[in-house]
Protein backbone atom coordinates (compact mmCIF):
# COMPACT_ATOMS: atom_id res chain seq x y z
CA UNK A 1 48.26 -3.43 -18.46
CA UNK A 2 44.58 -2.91 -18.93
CA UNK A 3 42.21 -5.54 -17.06
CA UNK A 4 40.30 -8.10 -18.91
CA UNK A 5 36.36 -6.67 -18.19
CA UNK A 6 34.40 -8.10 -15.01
CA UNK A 7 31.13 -9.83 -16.46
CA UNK A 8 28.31 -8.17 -13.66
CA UNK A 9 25.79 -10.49 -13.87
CA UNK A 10 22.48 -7.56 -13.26
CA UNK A 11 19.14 -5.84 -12.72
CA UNK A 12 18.51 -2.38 -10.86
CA UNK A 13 17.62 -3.30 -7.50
CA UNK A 14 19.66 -2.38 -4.04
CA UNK A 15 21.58 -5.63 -4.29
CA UNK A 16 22.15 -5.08 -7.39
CA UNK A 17 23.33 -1.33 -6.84
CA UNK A 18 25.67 -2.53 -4.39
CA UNK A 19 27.87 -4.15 -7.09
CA UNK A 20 27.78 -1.63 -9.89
CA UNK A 21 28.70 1.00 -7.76
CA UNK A 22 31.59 -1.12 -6.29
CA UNK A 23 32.51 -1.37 -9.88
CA UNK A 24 32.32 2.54 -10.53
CA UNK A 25 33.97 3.69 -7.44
CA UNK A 26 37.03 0.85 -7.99
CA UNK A 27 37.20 2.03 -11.85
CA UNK A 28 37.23 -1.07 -12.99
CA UNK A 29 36.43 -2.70 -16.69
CA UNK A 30 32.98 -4.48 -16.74
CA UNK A 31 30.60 -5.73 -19.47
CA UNK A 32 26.88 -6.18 -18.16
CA UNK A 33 24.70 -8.93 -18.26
CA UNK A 34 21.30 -7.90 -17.62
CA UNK A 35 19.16 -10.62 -15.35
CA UNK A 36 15.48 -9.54 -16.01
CA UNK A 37 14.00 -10.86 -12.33
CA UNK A 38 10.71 -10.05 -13.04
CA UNK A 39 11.15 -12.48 -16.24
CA UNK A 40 12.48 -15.12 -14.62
CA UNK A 41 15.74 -15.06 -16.57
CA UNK A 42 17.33 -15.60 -12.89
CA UNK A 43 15.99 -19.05 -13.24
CA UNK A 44 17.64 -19.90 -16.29
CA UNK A 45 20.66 -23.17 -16.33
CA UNK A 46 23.22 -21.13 -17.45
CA UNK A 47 22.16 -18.18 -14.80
CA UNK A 48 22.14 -20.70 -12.54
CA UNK A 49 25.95 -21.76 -13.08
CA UNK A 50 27.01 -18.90 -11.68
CA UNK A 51 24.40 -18.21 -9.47
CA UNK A 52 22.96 -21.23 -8.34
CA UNK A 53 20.49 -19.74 -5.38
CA UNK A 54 18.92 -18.01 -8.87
CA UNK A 55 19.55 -14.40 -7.47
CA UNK A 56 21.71 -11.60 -8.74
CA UNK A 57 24.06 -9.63 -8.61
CA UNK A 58 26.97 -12.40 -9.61
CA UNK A 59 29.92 -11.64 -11.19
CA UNK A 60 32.78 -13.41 -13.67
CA UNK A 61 36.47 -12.30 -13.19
CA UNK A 62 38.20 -13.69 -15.77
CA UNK A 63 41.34 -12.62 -13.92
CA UNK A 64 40.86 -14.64 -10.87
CA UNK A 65 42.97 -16.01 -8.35
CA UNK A 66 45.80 -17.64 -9.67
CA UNK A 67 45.04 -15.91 -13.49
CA UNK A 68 42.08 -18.16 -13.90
CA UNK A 69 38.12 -17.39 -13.94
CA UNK A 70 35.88 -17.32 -11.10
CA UNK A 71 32.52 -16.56 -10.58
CA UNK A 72 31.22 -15.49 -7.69
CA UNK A 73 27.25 -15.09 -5.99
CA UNK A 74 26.51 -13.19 -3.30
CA UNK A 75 27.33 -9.14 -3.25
CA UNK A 76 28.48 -9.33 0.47
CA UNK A 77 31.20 -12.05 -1.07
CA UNK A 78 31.75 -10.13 -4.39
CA UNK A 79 32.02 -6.57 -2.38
CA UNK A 80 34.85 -8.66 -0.40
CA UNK A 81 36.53 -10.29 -3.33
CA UNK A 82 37.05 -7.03 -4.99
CA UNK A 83 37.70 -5.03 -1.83
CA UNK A 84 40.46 -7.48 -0.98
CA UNK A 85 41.86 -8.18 -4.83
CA UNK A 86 42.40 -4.25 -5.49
CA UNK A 87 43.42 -3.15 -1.97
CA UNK A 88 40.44 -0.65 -1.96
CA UNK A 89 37.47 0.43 0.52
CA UNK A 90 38.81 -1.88 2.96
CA UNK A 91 40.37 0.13 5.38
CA UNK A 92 44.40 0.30 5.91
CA UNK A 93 44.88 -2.86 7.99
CA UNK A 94 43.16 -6.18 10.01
CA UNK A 95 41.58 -3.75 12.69
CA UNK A 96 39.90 -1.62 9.72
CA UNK A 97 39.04 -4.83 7.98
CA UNK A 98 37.24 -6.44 10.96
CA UNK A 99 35.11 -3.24 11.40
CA UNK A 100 34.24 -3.09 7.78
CA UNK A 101 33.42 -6.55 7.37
CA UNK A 102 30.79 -6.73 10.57
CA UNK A 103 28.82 -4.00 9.14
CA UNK A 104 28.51 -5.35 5.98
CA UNK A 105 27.26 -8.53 7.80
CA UNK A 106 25.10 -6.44 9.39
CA UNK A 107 23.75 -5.57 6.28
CA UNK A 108 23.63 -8.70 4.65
CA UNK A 109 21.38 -10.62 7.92
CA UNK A 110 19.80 -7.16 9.16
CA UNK A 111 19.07 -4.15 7.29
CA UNK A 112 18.75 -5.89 3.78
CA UNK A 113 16.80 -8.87 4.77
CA UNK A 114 14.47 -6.42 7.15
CA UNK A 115 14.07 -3.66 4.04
CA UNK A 116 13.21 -6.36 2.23
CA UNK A 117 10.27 -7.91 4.07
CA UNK A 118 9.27 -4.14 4.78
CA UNK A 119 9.09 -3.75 0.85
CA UNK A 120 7.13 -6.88 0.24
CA UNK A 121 4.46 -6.06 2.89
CA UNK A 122 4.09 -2.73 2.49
CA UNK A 123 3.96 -2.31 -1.29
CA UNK A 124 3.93 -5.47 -2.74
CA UNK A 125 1.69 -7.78 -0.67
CA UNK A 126 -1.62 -5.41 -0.65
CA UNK A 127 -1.48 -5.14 -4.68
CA UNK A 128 -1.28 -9.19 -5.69
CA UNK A 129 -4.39 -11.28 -6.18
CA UNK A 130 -5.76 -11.89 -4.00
CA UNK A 131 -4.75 -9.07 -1.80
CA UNK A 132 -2.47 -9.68 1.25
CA UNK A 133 -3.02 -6.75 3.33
CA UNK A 134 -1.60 -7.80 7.01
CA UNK A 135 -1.37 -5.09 9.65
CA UNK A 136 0.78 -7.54 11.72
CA UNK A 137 3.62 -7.72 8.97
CA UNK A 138 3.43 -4.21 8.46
CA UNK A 139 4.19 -2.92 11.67
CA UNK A 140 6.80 -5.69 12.22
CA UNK A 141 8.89 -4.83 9.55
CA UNK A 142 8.32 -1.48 9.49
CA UNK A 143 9.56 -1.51 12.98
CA UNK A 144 12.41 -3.56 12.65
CA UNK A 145 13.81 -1.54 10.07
CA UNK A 146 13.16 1.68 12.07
CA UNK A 147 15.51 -0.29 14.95
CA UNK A 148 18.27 -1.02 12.40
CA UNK A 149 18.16 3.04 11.42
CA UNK A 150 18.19 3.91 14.82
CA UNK A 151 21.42 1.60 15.15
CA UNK A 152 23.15 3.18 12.24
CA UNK A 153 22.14 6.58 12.88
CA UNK A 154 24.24 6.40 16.67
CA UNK A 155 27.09 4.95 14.34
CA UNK A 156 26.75 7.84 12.01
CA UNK A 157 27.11 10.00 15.32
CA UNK A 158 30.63 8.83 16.05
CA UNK A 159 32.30 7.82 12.92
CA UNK A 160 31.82 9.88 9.65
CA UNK A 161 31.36 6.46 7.52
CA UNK A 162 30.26 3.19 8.74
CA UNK A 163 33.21 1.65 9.31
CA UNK A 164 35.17 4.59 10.92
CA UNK A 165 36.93 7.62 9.41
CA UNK A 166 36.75 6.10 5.81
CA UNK A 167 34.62 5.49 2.42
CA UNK A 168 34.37 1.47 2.74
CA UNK A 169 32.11 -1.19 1.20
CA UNK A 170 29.94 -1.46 3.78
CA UNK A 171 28.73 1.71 2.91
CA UNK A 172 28.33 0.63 -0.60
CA UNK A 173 26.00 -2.60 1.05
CA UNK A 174 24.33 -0.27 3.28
CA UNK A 175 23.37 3.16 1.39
CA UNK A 176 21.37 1.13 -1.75
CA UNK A 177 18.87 0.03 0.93
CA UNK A 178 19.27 3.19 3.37
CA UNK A 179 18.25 5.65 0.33
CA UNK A 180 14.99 3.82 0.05
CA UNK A 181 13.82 4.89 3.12
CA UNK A 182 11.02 6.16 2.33
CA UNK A 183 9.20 3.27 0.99
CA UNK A 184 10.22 1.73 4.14
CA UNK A 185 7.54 3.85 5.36
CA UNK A 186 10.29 5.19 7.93
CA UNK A 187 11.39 9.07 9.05
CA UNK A 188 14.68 10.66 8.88
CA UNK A 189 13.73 13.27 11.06
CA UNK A 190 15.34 12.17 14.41
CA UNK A 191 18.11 10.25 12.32
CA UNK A 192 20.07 13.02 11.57
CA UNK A 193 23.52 11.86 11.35
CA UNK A 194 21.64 8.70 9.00
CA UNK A 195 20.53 11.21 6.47
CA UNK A 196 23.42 13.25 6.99
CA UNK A 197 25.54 9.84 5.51
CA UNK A 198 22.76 9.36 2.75
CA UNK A 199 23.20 12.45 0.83
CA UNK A 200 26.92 13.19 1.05
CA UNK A 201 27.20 9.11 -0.20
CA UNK A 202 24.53 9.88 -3.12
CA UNK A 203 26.81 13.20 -3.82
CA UNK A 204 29.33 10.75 -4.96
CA UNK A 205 29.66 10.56 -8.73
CA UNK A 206 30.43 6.70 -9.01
CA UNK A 207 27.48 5.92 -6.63
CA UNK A 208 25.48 8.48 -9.33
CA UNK A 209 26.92 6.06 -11.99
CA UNK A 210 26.44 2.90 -10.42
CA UNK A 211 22.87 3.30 -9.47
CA UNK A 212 22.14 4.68 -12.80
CA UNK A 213 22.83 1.51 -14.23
CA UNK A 214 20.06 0.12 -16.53
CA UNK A 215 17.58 3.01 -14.16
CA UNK A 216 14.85 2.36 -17.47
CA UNK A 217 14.55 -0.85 -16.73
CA UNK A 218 13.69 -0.73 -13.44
CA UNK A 219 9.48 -1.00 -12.95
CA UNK A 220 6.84 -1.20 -10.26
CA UNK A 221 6.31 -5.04 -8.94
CA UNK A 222 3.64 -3.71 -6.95
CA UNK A 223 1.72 -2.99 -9.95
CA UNK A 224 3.44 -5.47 -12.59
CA UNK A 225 1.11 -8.79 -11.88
CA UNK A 226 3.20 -11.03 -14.27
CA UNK A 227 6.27 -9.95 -12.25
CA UNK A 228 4.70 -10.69 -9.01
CA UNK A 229 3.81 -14.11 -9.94
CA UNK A 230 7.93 -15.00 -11.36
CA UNK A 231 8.75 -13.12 -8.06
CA UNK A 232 6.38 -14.33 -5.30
CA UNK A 233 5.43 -17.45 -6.95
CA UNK A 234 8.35 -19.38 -7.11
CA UNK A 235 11.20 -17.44 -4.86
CA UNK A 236 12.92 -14.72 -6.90
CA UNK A 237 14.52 -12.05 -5.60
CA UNK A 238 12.85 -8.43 -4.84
């Protein structure tokens, strides 16, 4: 029986990557909606529906629970919902499941939230008008997200994936933010077991796929003032 398409609500950014590459690696149907951020299409009423804190990814499974639609916001919850629907990248059992889902809480209040504020102030925040250059910012979120690498690369020392011994989706929440290290302004040169993890999980051809999704329509916000005005000016997502 083939599966009615997931509707992936969408624009390229690491929270967005998360899902589409959940998608790829589960090989499952999906149509895409694109959500231009830097538009403000996330603010739209029918957007906002679905997604009703106006920030993608989101997701419609017309095959719900029960054989009815849902829609769901979030990626940590729609990472979750399709780990748990398909029996996949959830580990083999409660123990598994309870490792997998703290470290995709750990991405979801840590590493994302931190990469994020590391983004804004480093790239974003010295190129708007007027210029917010802050060294304080800077260094405190550069910092931060140097402690949360430093966490994952001991992890990565023990356990060949996040979670343990397998492929789960908290490393689909974790590498979309991980492989932008760089602009983090952060070093993988004592992290060695971190960007040991980050290549072998960008070898992977669904990750290939799923961050390849809509790649062209990804631009620079640092540079893009109309963006940075839909973005900064009234909430939107990075």
């Amino acid at each position: 029986m083939i599966e009615t398409p997931i509707t992936l609500y969408y624009w390229p950014t690491p929270n967005g990557w998360k899902i589409s590459i959940a998608l790829e690696e589960m090989d499952l149907p999906y149509e895409v909606k694109l959500v231009n951020i830097g538009k403000g299409e996330q603010f739209d009423p029918a957007f906002l529906k679905i997604a009703p804190n106006n920030r993608m990814p989101a997701i419609v499974d017309p095959e719900g629970p029960d054989g009815r639609p849902i829609s769901i916001f979030e990626s940590g919850a729609i990472l979750q919902y399709l780990a748990r629907k398909h029996d996949k990248f959830y580990g083999g059992g409660e123990r598994d499941r309870t490792v997998v889902d703290q470290w995709l809480m750990w991405q979801m209040g840590g590493l994302g939230p931190m990469a994020g504020q590391a983004h804004h102030f480093l790239s974003y925040a010295p190129n708007m008008e007027p210029p917010n250059d802050l060294p304080y910012a800077k260094t405190r979120y550069r910092s931060e997200v140097a402690r949360l690498y430093g966490v994952l690369d001991r992890r990565l020392a023990e356990e060949e994936f996040v979670a343990g011994d397998f492929y789960s989706i908290a490393d689909m929440a974790i590498w979309p933010w991980a492989s932008l290290w760089e602009k983090q302004e952060q070093t993988l040169d004592d992290k060695p077991h971190l960007k040991r993890w980050i290549a072998r999980i960008a070898s992977r051809p669904a990750v290939q796929r799923g961050r390849a999704l809509a790649a062209e329509k990804r631009t620079d916000a640092a540079q893009d003032k109309d963006a940075q005005k839909v973005l900064f000016g009234q909430g939107g997502q990075k």
